[in-house]
Protein backbone atom coordinates (compact mmCIF):
# COMPACT_ATOMS: atom_id res chain seq x y z
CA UNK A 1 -7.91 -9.24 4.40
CA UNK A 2 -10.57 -7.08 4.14
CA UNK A 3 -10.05 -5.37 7.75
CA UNK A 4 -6.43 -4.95 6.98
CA UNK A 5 -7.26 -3.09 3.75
CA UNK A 6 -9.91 -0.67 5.93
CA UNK A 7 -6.99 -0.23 8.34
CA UNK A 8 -4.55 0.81 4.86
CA UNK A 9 -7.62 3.32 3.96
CA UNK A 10 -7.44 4.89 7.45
CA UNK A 11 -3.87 5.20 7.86
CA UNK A 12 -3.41 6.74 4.27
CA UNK A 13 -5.68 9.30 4.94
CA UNK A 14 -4.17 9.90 8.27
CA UNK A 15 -0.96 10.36 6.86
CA UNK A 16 -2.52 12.85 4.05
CA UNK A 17 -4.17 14.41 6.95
CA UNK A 18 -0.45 15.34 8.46
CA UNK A 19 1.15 15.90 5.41
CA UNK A 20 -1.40 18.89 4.77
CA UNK A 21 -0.92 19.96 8.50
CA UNK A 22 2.99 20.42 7.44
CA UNK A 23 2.49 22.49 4.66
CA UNK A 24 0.26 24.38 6.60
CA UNK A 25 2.62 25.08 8.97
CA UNK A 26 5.47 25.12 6.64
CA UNK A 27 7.11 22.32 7.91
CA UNK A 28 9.50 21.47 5.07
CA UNK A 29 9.65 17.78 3.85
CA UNK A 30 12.57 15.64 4.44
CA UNK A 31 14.01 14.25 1.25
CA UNK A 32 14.71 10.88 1.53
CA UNK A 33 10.96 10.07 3.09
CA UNK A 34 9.28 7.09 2.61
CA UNK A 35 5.75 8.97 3.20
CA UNK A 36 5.22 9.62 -0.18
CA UNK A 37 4.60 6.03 -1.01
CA UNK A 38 2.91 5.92 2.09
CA UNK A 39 0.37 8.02 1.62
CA UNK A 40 -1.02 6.15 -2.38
CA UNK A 41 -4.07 4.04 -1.82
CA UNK A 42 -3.80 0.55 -1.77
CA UNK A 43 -6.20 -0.26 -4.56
CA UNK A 44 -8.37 -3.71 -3.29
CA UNK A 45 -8.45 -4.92 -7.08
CA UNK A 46 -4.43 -4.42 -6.85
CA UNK A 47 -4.18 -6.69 -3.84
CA UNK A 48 -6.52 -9.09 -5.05
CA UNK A 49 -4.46 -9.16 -8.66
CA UNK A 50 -1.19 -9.64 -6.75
CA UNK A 51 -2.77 -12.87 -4.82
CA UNK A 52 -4.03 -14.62 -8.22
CA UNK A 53 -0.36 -13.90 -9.89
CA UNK A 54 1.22 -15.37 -6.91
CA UNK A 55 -1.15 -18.65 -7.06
CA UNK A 56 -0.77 -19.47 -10.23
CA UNK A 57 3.11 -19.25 -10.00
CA UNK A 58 2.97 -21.12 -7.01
CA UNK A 59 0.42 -23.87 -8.77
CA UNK A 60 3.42 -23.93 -12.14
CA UNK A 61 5.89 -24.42 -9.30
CA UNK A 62 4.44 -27.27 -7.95
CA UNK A 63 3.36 -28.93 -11.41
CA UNK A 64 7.12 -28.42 -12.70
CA UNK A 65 8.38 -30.32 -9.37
CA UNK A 66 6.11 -33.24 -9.83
């Protein structure tokens, strides 16, 4: 987990990195881009919040089919 959030890191700032490099050049954006939500950090404490959620539904799951 922890390499694939390093590799999120990298490739957000890679895509911040072209995004400036457009408006530099005046590239105009295309409307209905996904890059936007792209280029937000992936927060680590987000991630790790998002695992324990899923758990414990998964643990009430299992307790409500026994």
């Amino acid at each position: 987990m922890h390499i694939g959030l390093l590799a999120e890191h990298e490739l957000t700032r890679v895509l911040q990195m072209l995004d400036a490099i457009q408006d530099k050049m005046g590239i105009a954006n295309h409307e209905n881009s996904d890059l936007a939500d792209l280029e937000m950090e992936t927060k680590p404490e987000d991630v790790l919040a998002e695992i324990t959620r899923l758990q414990q539904r998964a643990l009430r799951g299992k307790k409500l089919a026994s």
